[in-house]
N, C-alpha and C. Protein backbone atom coordinates (compact mmCIF):
# COMPACT_ATOMS: atom_id res chain seq x y z
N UNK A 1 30.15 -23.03 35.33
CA UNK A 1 28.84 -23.62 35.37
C UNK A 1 28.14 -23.49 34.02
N UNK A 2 28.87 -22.55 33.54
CA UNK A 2 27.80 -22.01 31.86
C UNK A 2 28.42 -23.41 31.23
N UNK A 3 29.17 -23.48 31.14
CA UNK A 3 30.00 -24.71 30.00
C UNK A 3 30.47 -26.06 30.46
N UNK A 4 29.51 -26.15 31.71
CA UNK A 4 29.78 -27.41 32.16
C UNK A 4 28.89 -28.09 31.70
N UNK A 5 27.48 -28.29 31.05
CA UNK A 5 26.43 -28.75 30.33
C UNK A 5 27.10 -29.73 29.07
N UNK A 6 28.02 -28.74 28.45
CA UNK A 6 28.70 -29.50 27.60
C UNK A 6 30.02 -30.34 27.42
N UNK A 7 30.19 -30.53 28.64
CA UNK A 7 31.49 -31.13 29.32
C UNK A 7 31.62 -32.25 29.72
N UNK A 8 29.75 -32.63 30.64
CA UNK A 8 29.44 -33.83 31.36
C UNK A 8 27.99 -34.03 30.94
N UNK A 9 27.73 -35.13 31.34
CA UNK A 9 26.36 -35.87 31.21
C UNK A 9 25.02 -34.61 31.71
N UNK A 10 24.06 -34.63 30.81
CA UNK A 10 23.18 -33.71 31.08
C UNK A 10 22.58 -33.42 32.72
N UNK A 11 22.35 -34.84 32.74
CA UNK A 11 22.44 -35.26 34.74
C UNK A 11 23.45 -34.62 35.48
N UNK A 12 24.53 -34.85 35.29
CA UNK A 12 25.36 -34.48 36.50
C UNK A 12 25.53 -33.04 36.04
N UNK A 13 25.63 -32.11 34.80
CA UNK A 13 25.14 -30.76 34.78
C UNK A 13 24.12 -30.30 35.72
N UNK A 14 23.27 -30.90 35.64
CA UNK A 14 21.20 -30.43 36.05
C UNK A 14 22.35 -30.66 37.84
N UNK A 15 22.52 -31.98 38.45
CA UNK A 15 22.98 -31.52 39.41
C UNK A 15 23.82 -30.62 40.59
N UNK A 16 25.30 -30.66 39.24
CA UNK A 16 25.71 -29.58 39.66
C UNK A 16 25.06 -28.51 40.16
N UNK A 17 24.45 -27.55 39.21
CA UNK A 17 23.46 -26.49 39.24
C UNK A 17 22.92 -26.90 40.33
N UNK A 18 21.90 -27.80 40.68
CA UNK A 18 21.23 -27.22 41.52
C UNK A 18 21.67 -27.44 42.97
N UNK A 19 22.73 -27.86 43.37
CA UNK A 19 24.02 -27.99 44.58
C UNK A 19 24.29 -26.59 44.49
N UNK A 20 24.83 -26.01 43.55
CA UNK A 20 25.36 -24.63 43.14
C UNK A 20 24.18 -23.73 43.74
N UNK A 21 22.75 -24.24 43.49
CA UNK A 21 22.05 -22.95 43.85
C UNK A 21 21.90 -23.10 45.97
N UNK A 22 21.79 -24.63 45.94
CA UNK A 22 21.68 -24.71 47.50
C UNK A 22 22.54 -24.17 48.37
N UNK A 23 23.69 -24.21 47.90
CA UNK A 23 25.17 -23.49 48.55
C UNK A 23 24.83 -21.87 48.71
N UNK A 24 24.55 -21.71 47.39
CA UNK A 24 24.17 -20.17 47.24
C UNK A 24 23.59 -19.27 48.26
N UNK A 25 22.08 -19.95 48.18
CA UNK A 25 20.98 -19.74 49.05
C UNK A 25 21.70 -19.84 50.77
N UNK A 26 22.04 -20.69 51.46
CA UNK A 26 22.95 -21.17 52.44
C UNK A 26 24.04 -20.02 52.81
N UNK A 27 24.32 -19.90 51.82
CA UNK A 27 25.51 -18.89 52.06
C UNK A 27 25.08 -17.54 52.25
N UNK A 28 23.94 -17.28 51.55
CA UNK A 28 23.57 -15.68 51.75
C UNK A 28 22.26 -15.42 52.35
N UNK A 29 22.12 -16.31 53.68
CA UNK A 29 20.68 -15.93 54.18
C UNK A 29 20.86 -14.41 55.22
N UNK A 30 19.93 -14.37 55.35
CA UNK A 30 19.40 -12.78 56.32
C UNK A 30 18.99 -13.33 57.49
N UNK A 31 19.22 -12.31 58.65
CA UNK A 31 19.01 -12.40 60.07
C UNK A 31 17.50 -13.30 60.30
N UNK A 32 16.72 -12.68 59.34
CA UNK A 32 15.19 -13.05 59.62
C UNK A 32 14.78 -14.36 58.67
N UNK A 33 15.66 -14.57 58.14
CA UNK A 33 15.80 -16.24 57.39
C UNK A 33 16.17 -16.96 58.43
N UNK A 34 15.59 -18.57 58.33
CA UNK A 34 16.02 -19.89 58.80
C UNK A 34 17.58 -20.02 58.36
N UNK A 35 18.13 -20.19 58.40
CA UNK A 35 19.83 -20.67 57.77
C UNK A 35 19.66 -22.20 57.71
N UNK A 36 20.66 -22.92 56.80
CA UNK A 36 20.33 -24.13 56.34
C UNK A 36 20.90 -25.06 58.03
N UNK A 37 20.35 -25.99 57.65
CA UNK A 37 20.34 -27.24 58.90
C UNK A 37 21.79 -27.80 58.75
N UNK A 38 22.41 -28.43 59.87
CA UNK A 38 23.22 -28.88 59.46
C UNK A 38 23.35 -30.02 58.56
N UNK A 39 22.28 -30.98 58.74
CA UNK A 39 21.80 -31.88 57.99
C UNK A 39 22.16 -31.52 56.67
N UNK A 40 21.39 -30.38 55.81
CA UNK A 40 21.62 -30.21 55.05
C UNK A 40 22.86 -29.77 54.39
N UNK A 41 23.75 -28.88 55.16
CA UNK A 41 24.83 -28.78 54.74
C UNK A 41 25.84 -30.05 54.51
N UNK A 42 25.54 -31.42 55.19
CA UNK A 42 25.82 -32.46 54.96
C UNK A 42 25.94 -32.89 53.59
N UNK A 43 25.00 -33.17 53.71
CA UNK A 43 23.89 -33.34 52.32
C UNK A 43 25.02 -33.03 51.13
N UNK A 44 24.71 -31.65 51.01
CA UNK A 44 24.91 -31.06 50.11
C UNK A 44 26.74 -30.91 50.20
N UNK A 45 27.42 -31.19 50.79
CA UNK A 45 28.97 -31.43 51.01
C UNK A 45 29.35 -32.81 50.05
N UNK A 46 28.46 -33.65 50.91
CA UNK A 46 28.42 -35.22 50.14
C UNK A 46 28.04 -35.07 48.58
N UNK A 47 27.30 -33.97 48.18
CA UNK A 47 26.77 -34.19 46.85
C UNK A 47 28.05 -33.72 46.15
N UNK A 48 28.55 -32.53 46.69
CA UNK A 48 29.99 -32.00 45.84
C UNK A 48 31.19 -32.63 45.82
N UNK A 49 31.34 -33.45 46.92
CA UNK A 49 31.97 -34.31 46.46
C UNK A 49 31.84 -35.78 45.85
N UNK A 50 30.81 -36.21 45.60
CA UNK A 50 30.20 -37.03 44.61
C UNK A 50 30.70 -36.66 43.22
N UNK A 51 29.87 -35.28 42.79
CA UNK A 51 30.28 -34.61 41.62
C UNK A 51 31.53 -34.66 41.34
N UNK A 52 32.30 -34.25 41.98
CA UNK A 52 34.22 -33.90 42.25
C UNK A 52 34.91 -35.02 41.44
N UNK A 53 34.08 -36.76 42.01
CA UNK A 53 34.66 -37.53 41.88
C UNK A 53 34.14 -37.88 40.52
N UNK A 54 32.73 -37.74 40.22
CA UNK A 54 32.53 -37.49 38.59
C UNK A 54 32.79 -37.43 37.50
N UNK A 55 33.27 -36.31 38.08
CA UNK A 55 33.91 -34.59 36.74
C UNK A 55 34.90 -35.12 36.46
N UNK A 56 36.30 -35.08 37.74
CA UNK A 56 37.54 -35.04 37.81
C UNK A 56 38.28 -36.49 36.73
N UNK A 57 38.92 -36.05 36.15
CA UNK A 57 39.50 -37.56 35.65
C UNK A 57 39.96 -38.38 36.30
């Protein structure tokens, strides 16, 4: 993620990242947290593989 800025378009960097942080968050909630919707885990599935198809040559 550090050296992907300079790899791809400043955009699809800024996106990556912030997919990267939603996953994050999602992945490490606490008993007394909401946990993400499924909706959103949608979402955010569709976005990584968007990116995937991006990046990838």
């Amino acid at each position: 993620m550090l050296c992907l800025r300079f790899c791809v378009e400043p955009e699809t960097a800024r996106r990556a990242k912030a997919v990267w942080a939603h996953l994050c968050l999602g992945c490490h909630y606490h008993q007394y947290e909401i946990g993400p919707t499924r909706g959103q885990v949608l979402a955010w599935r569709e976005e990584v593989e968007e990116l995937v198809r991006e990046i990838s040559p």
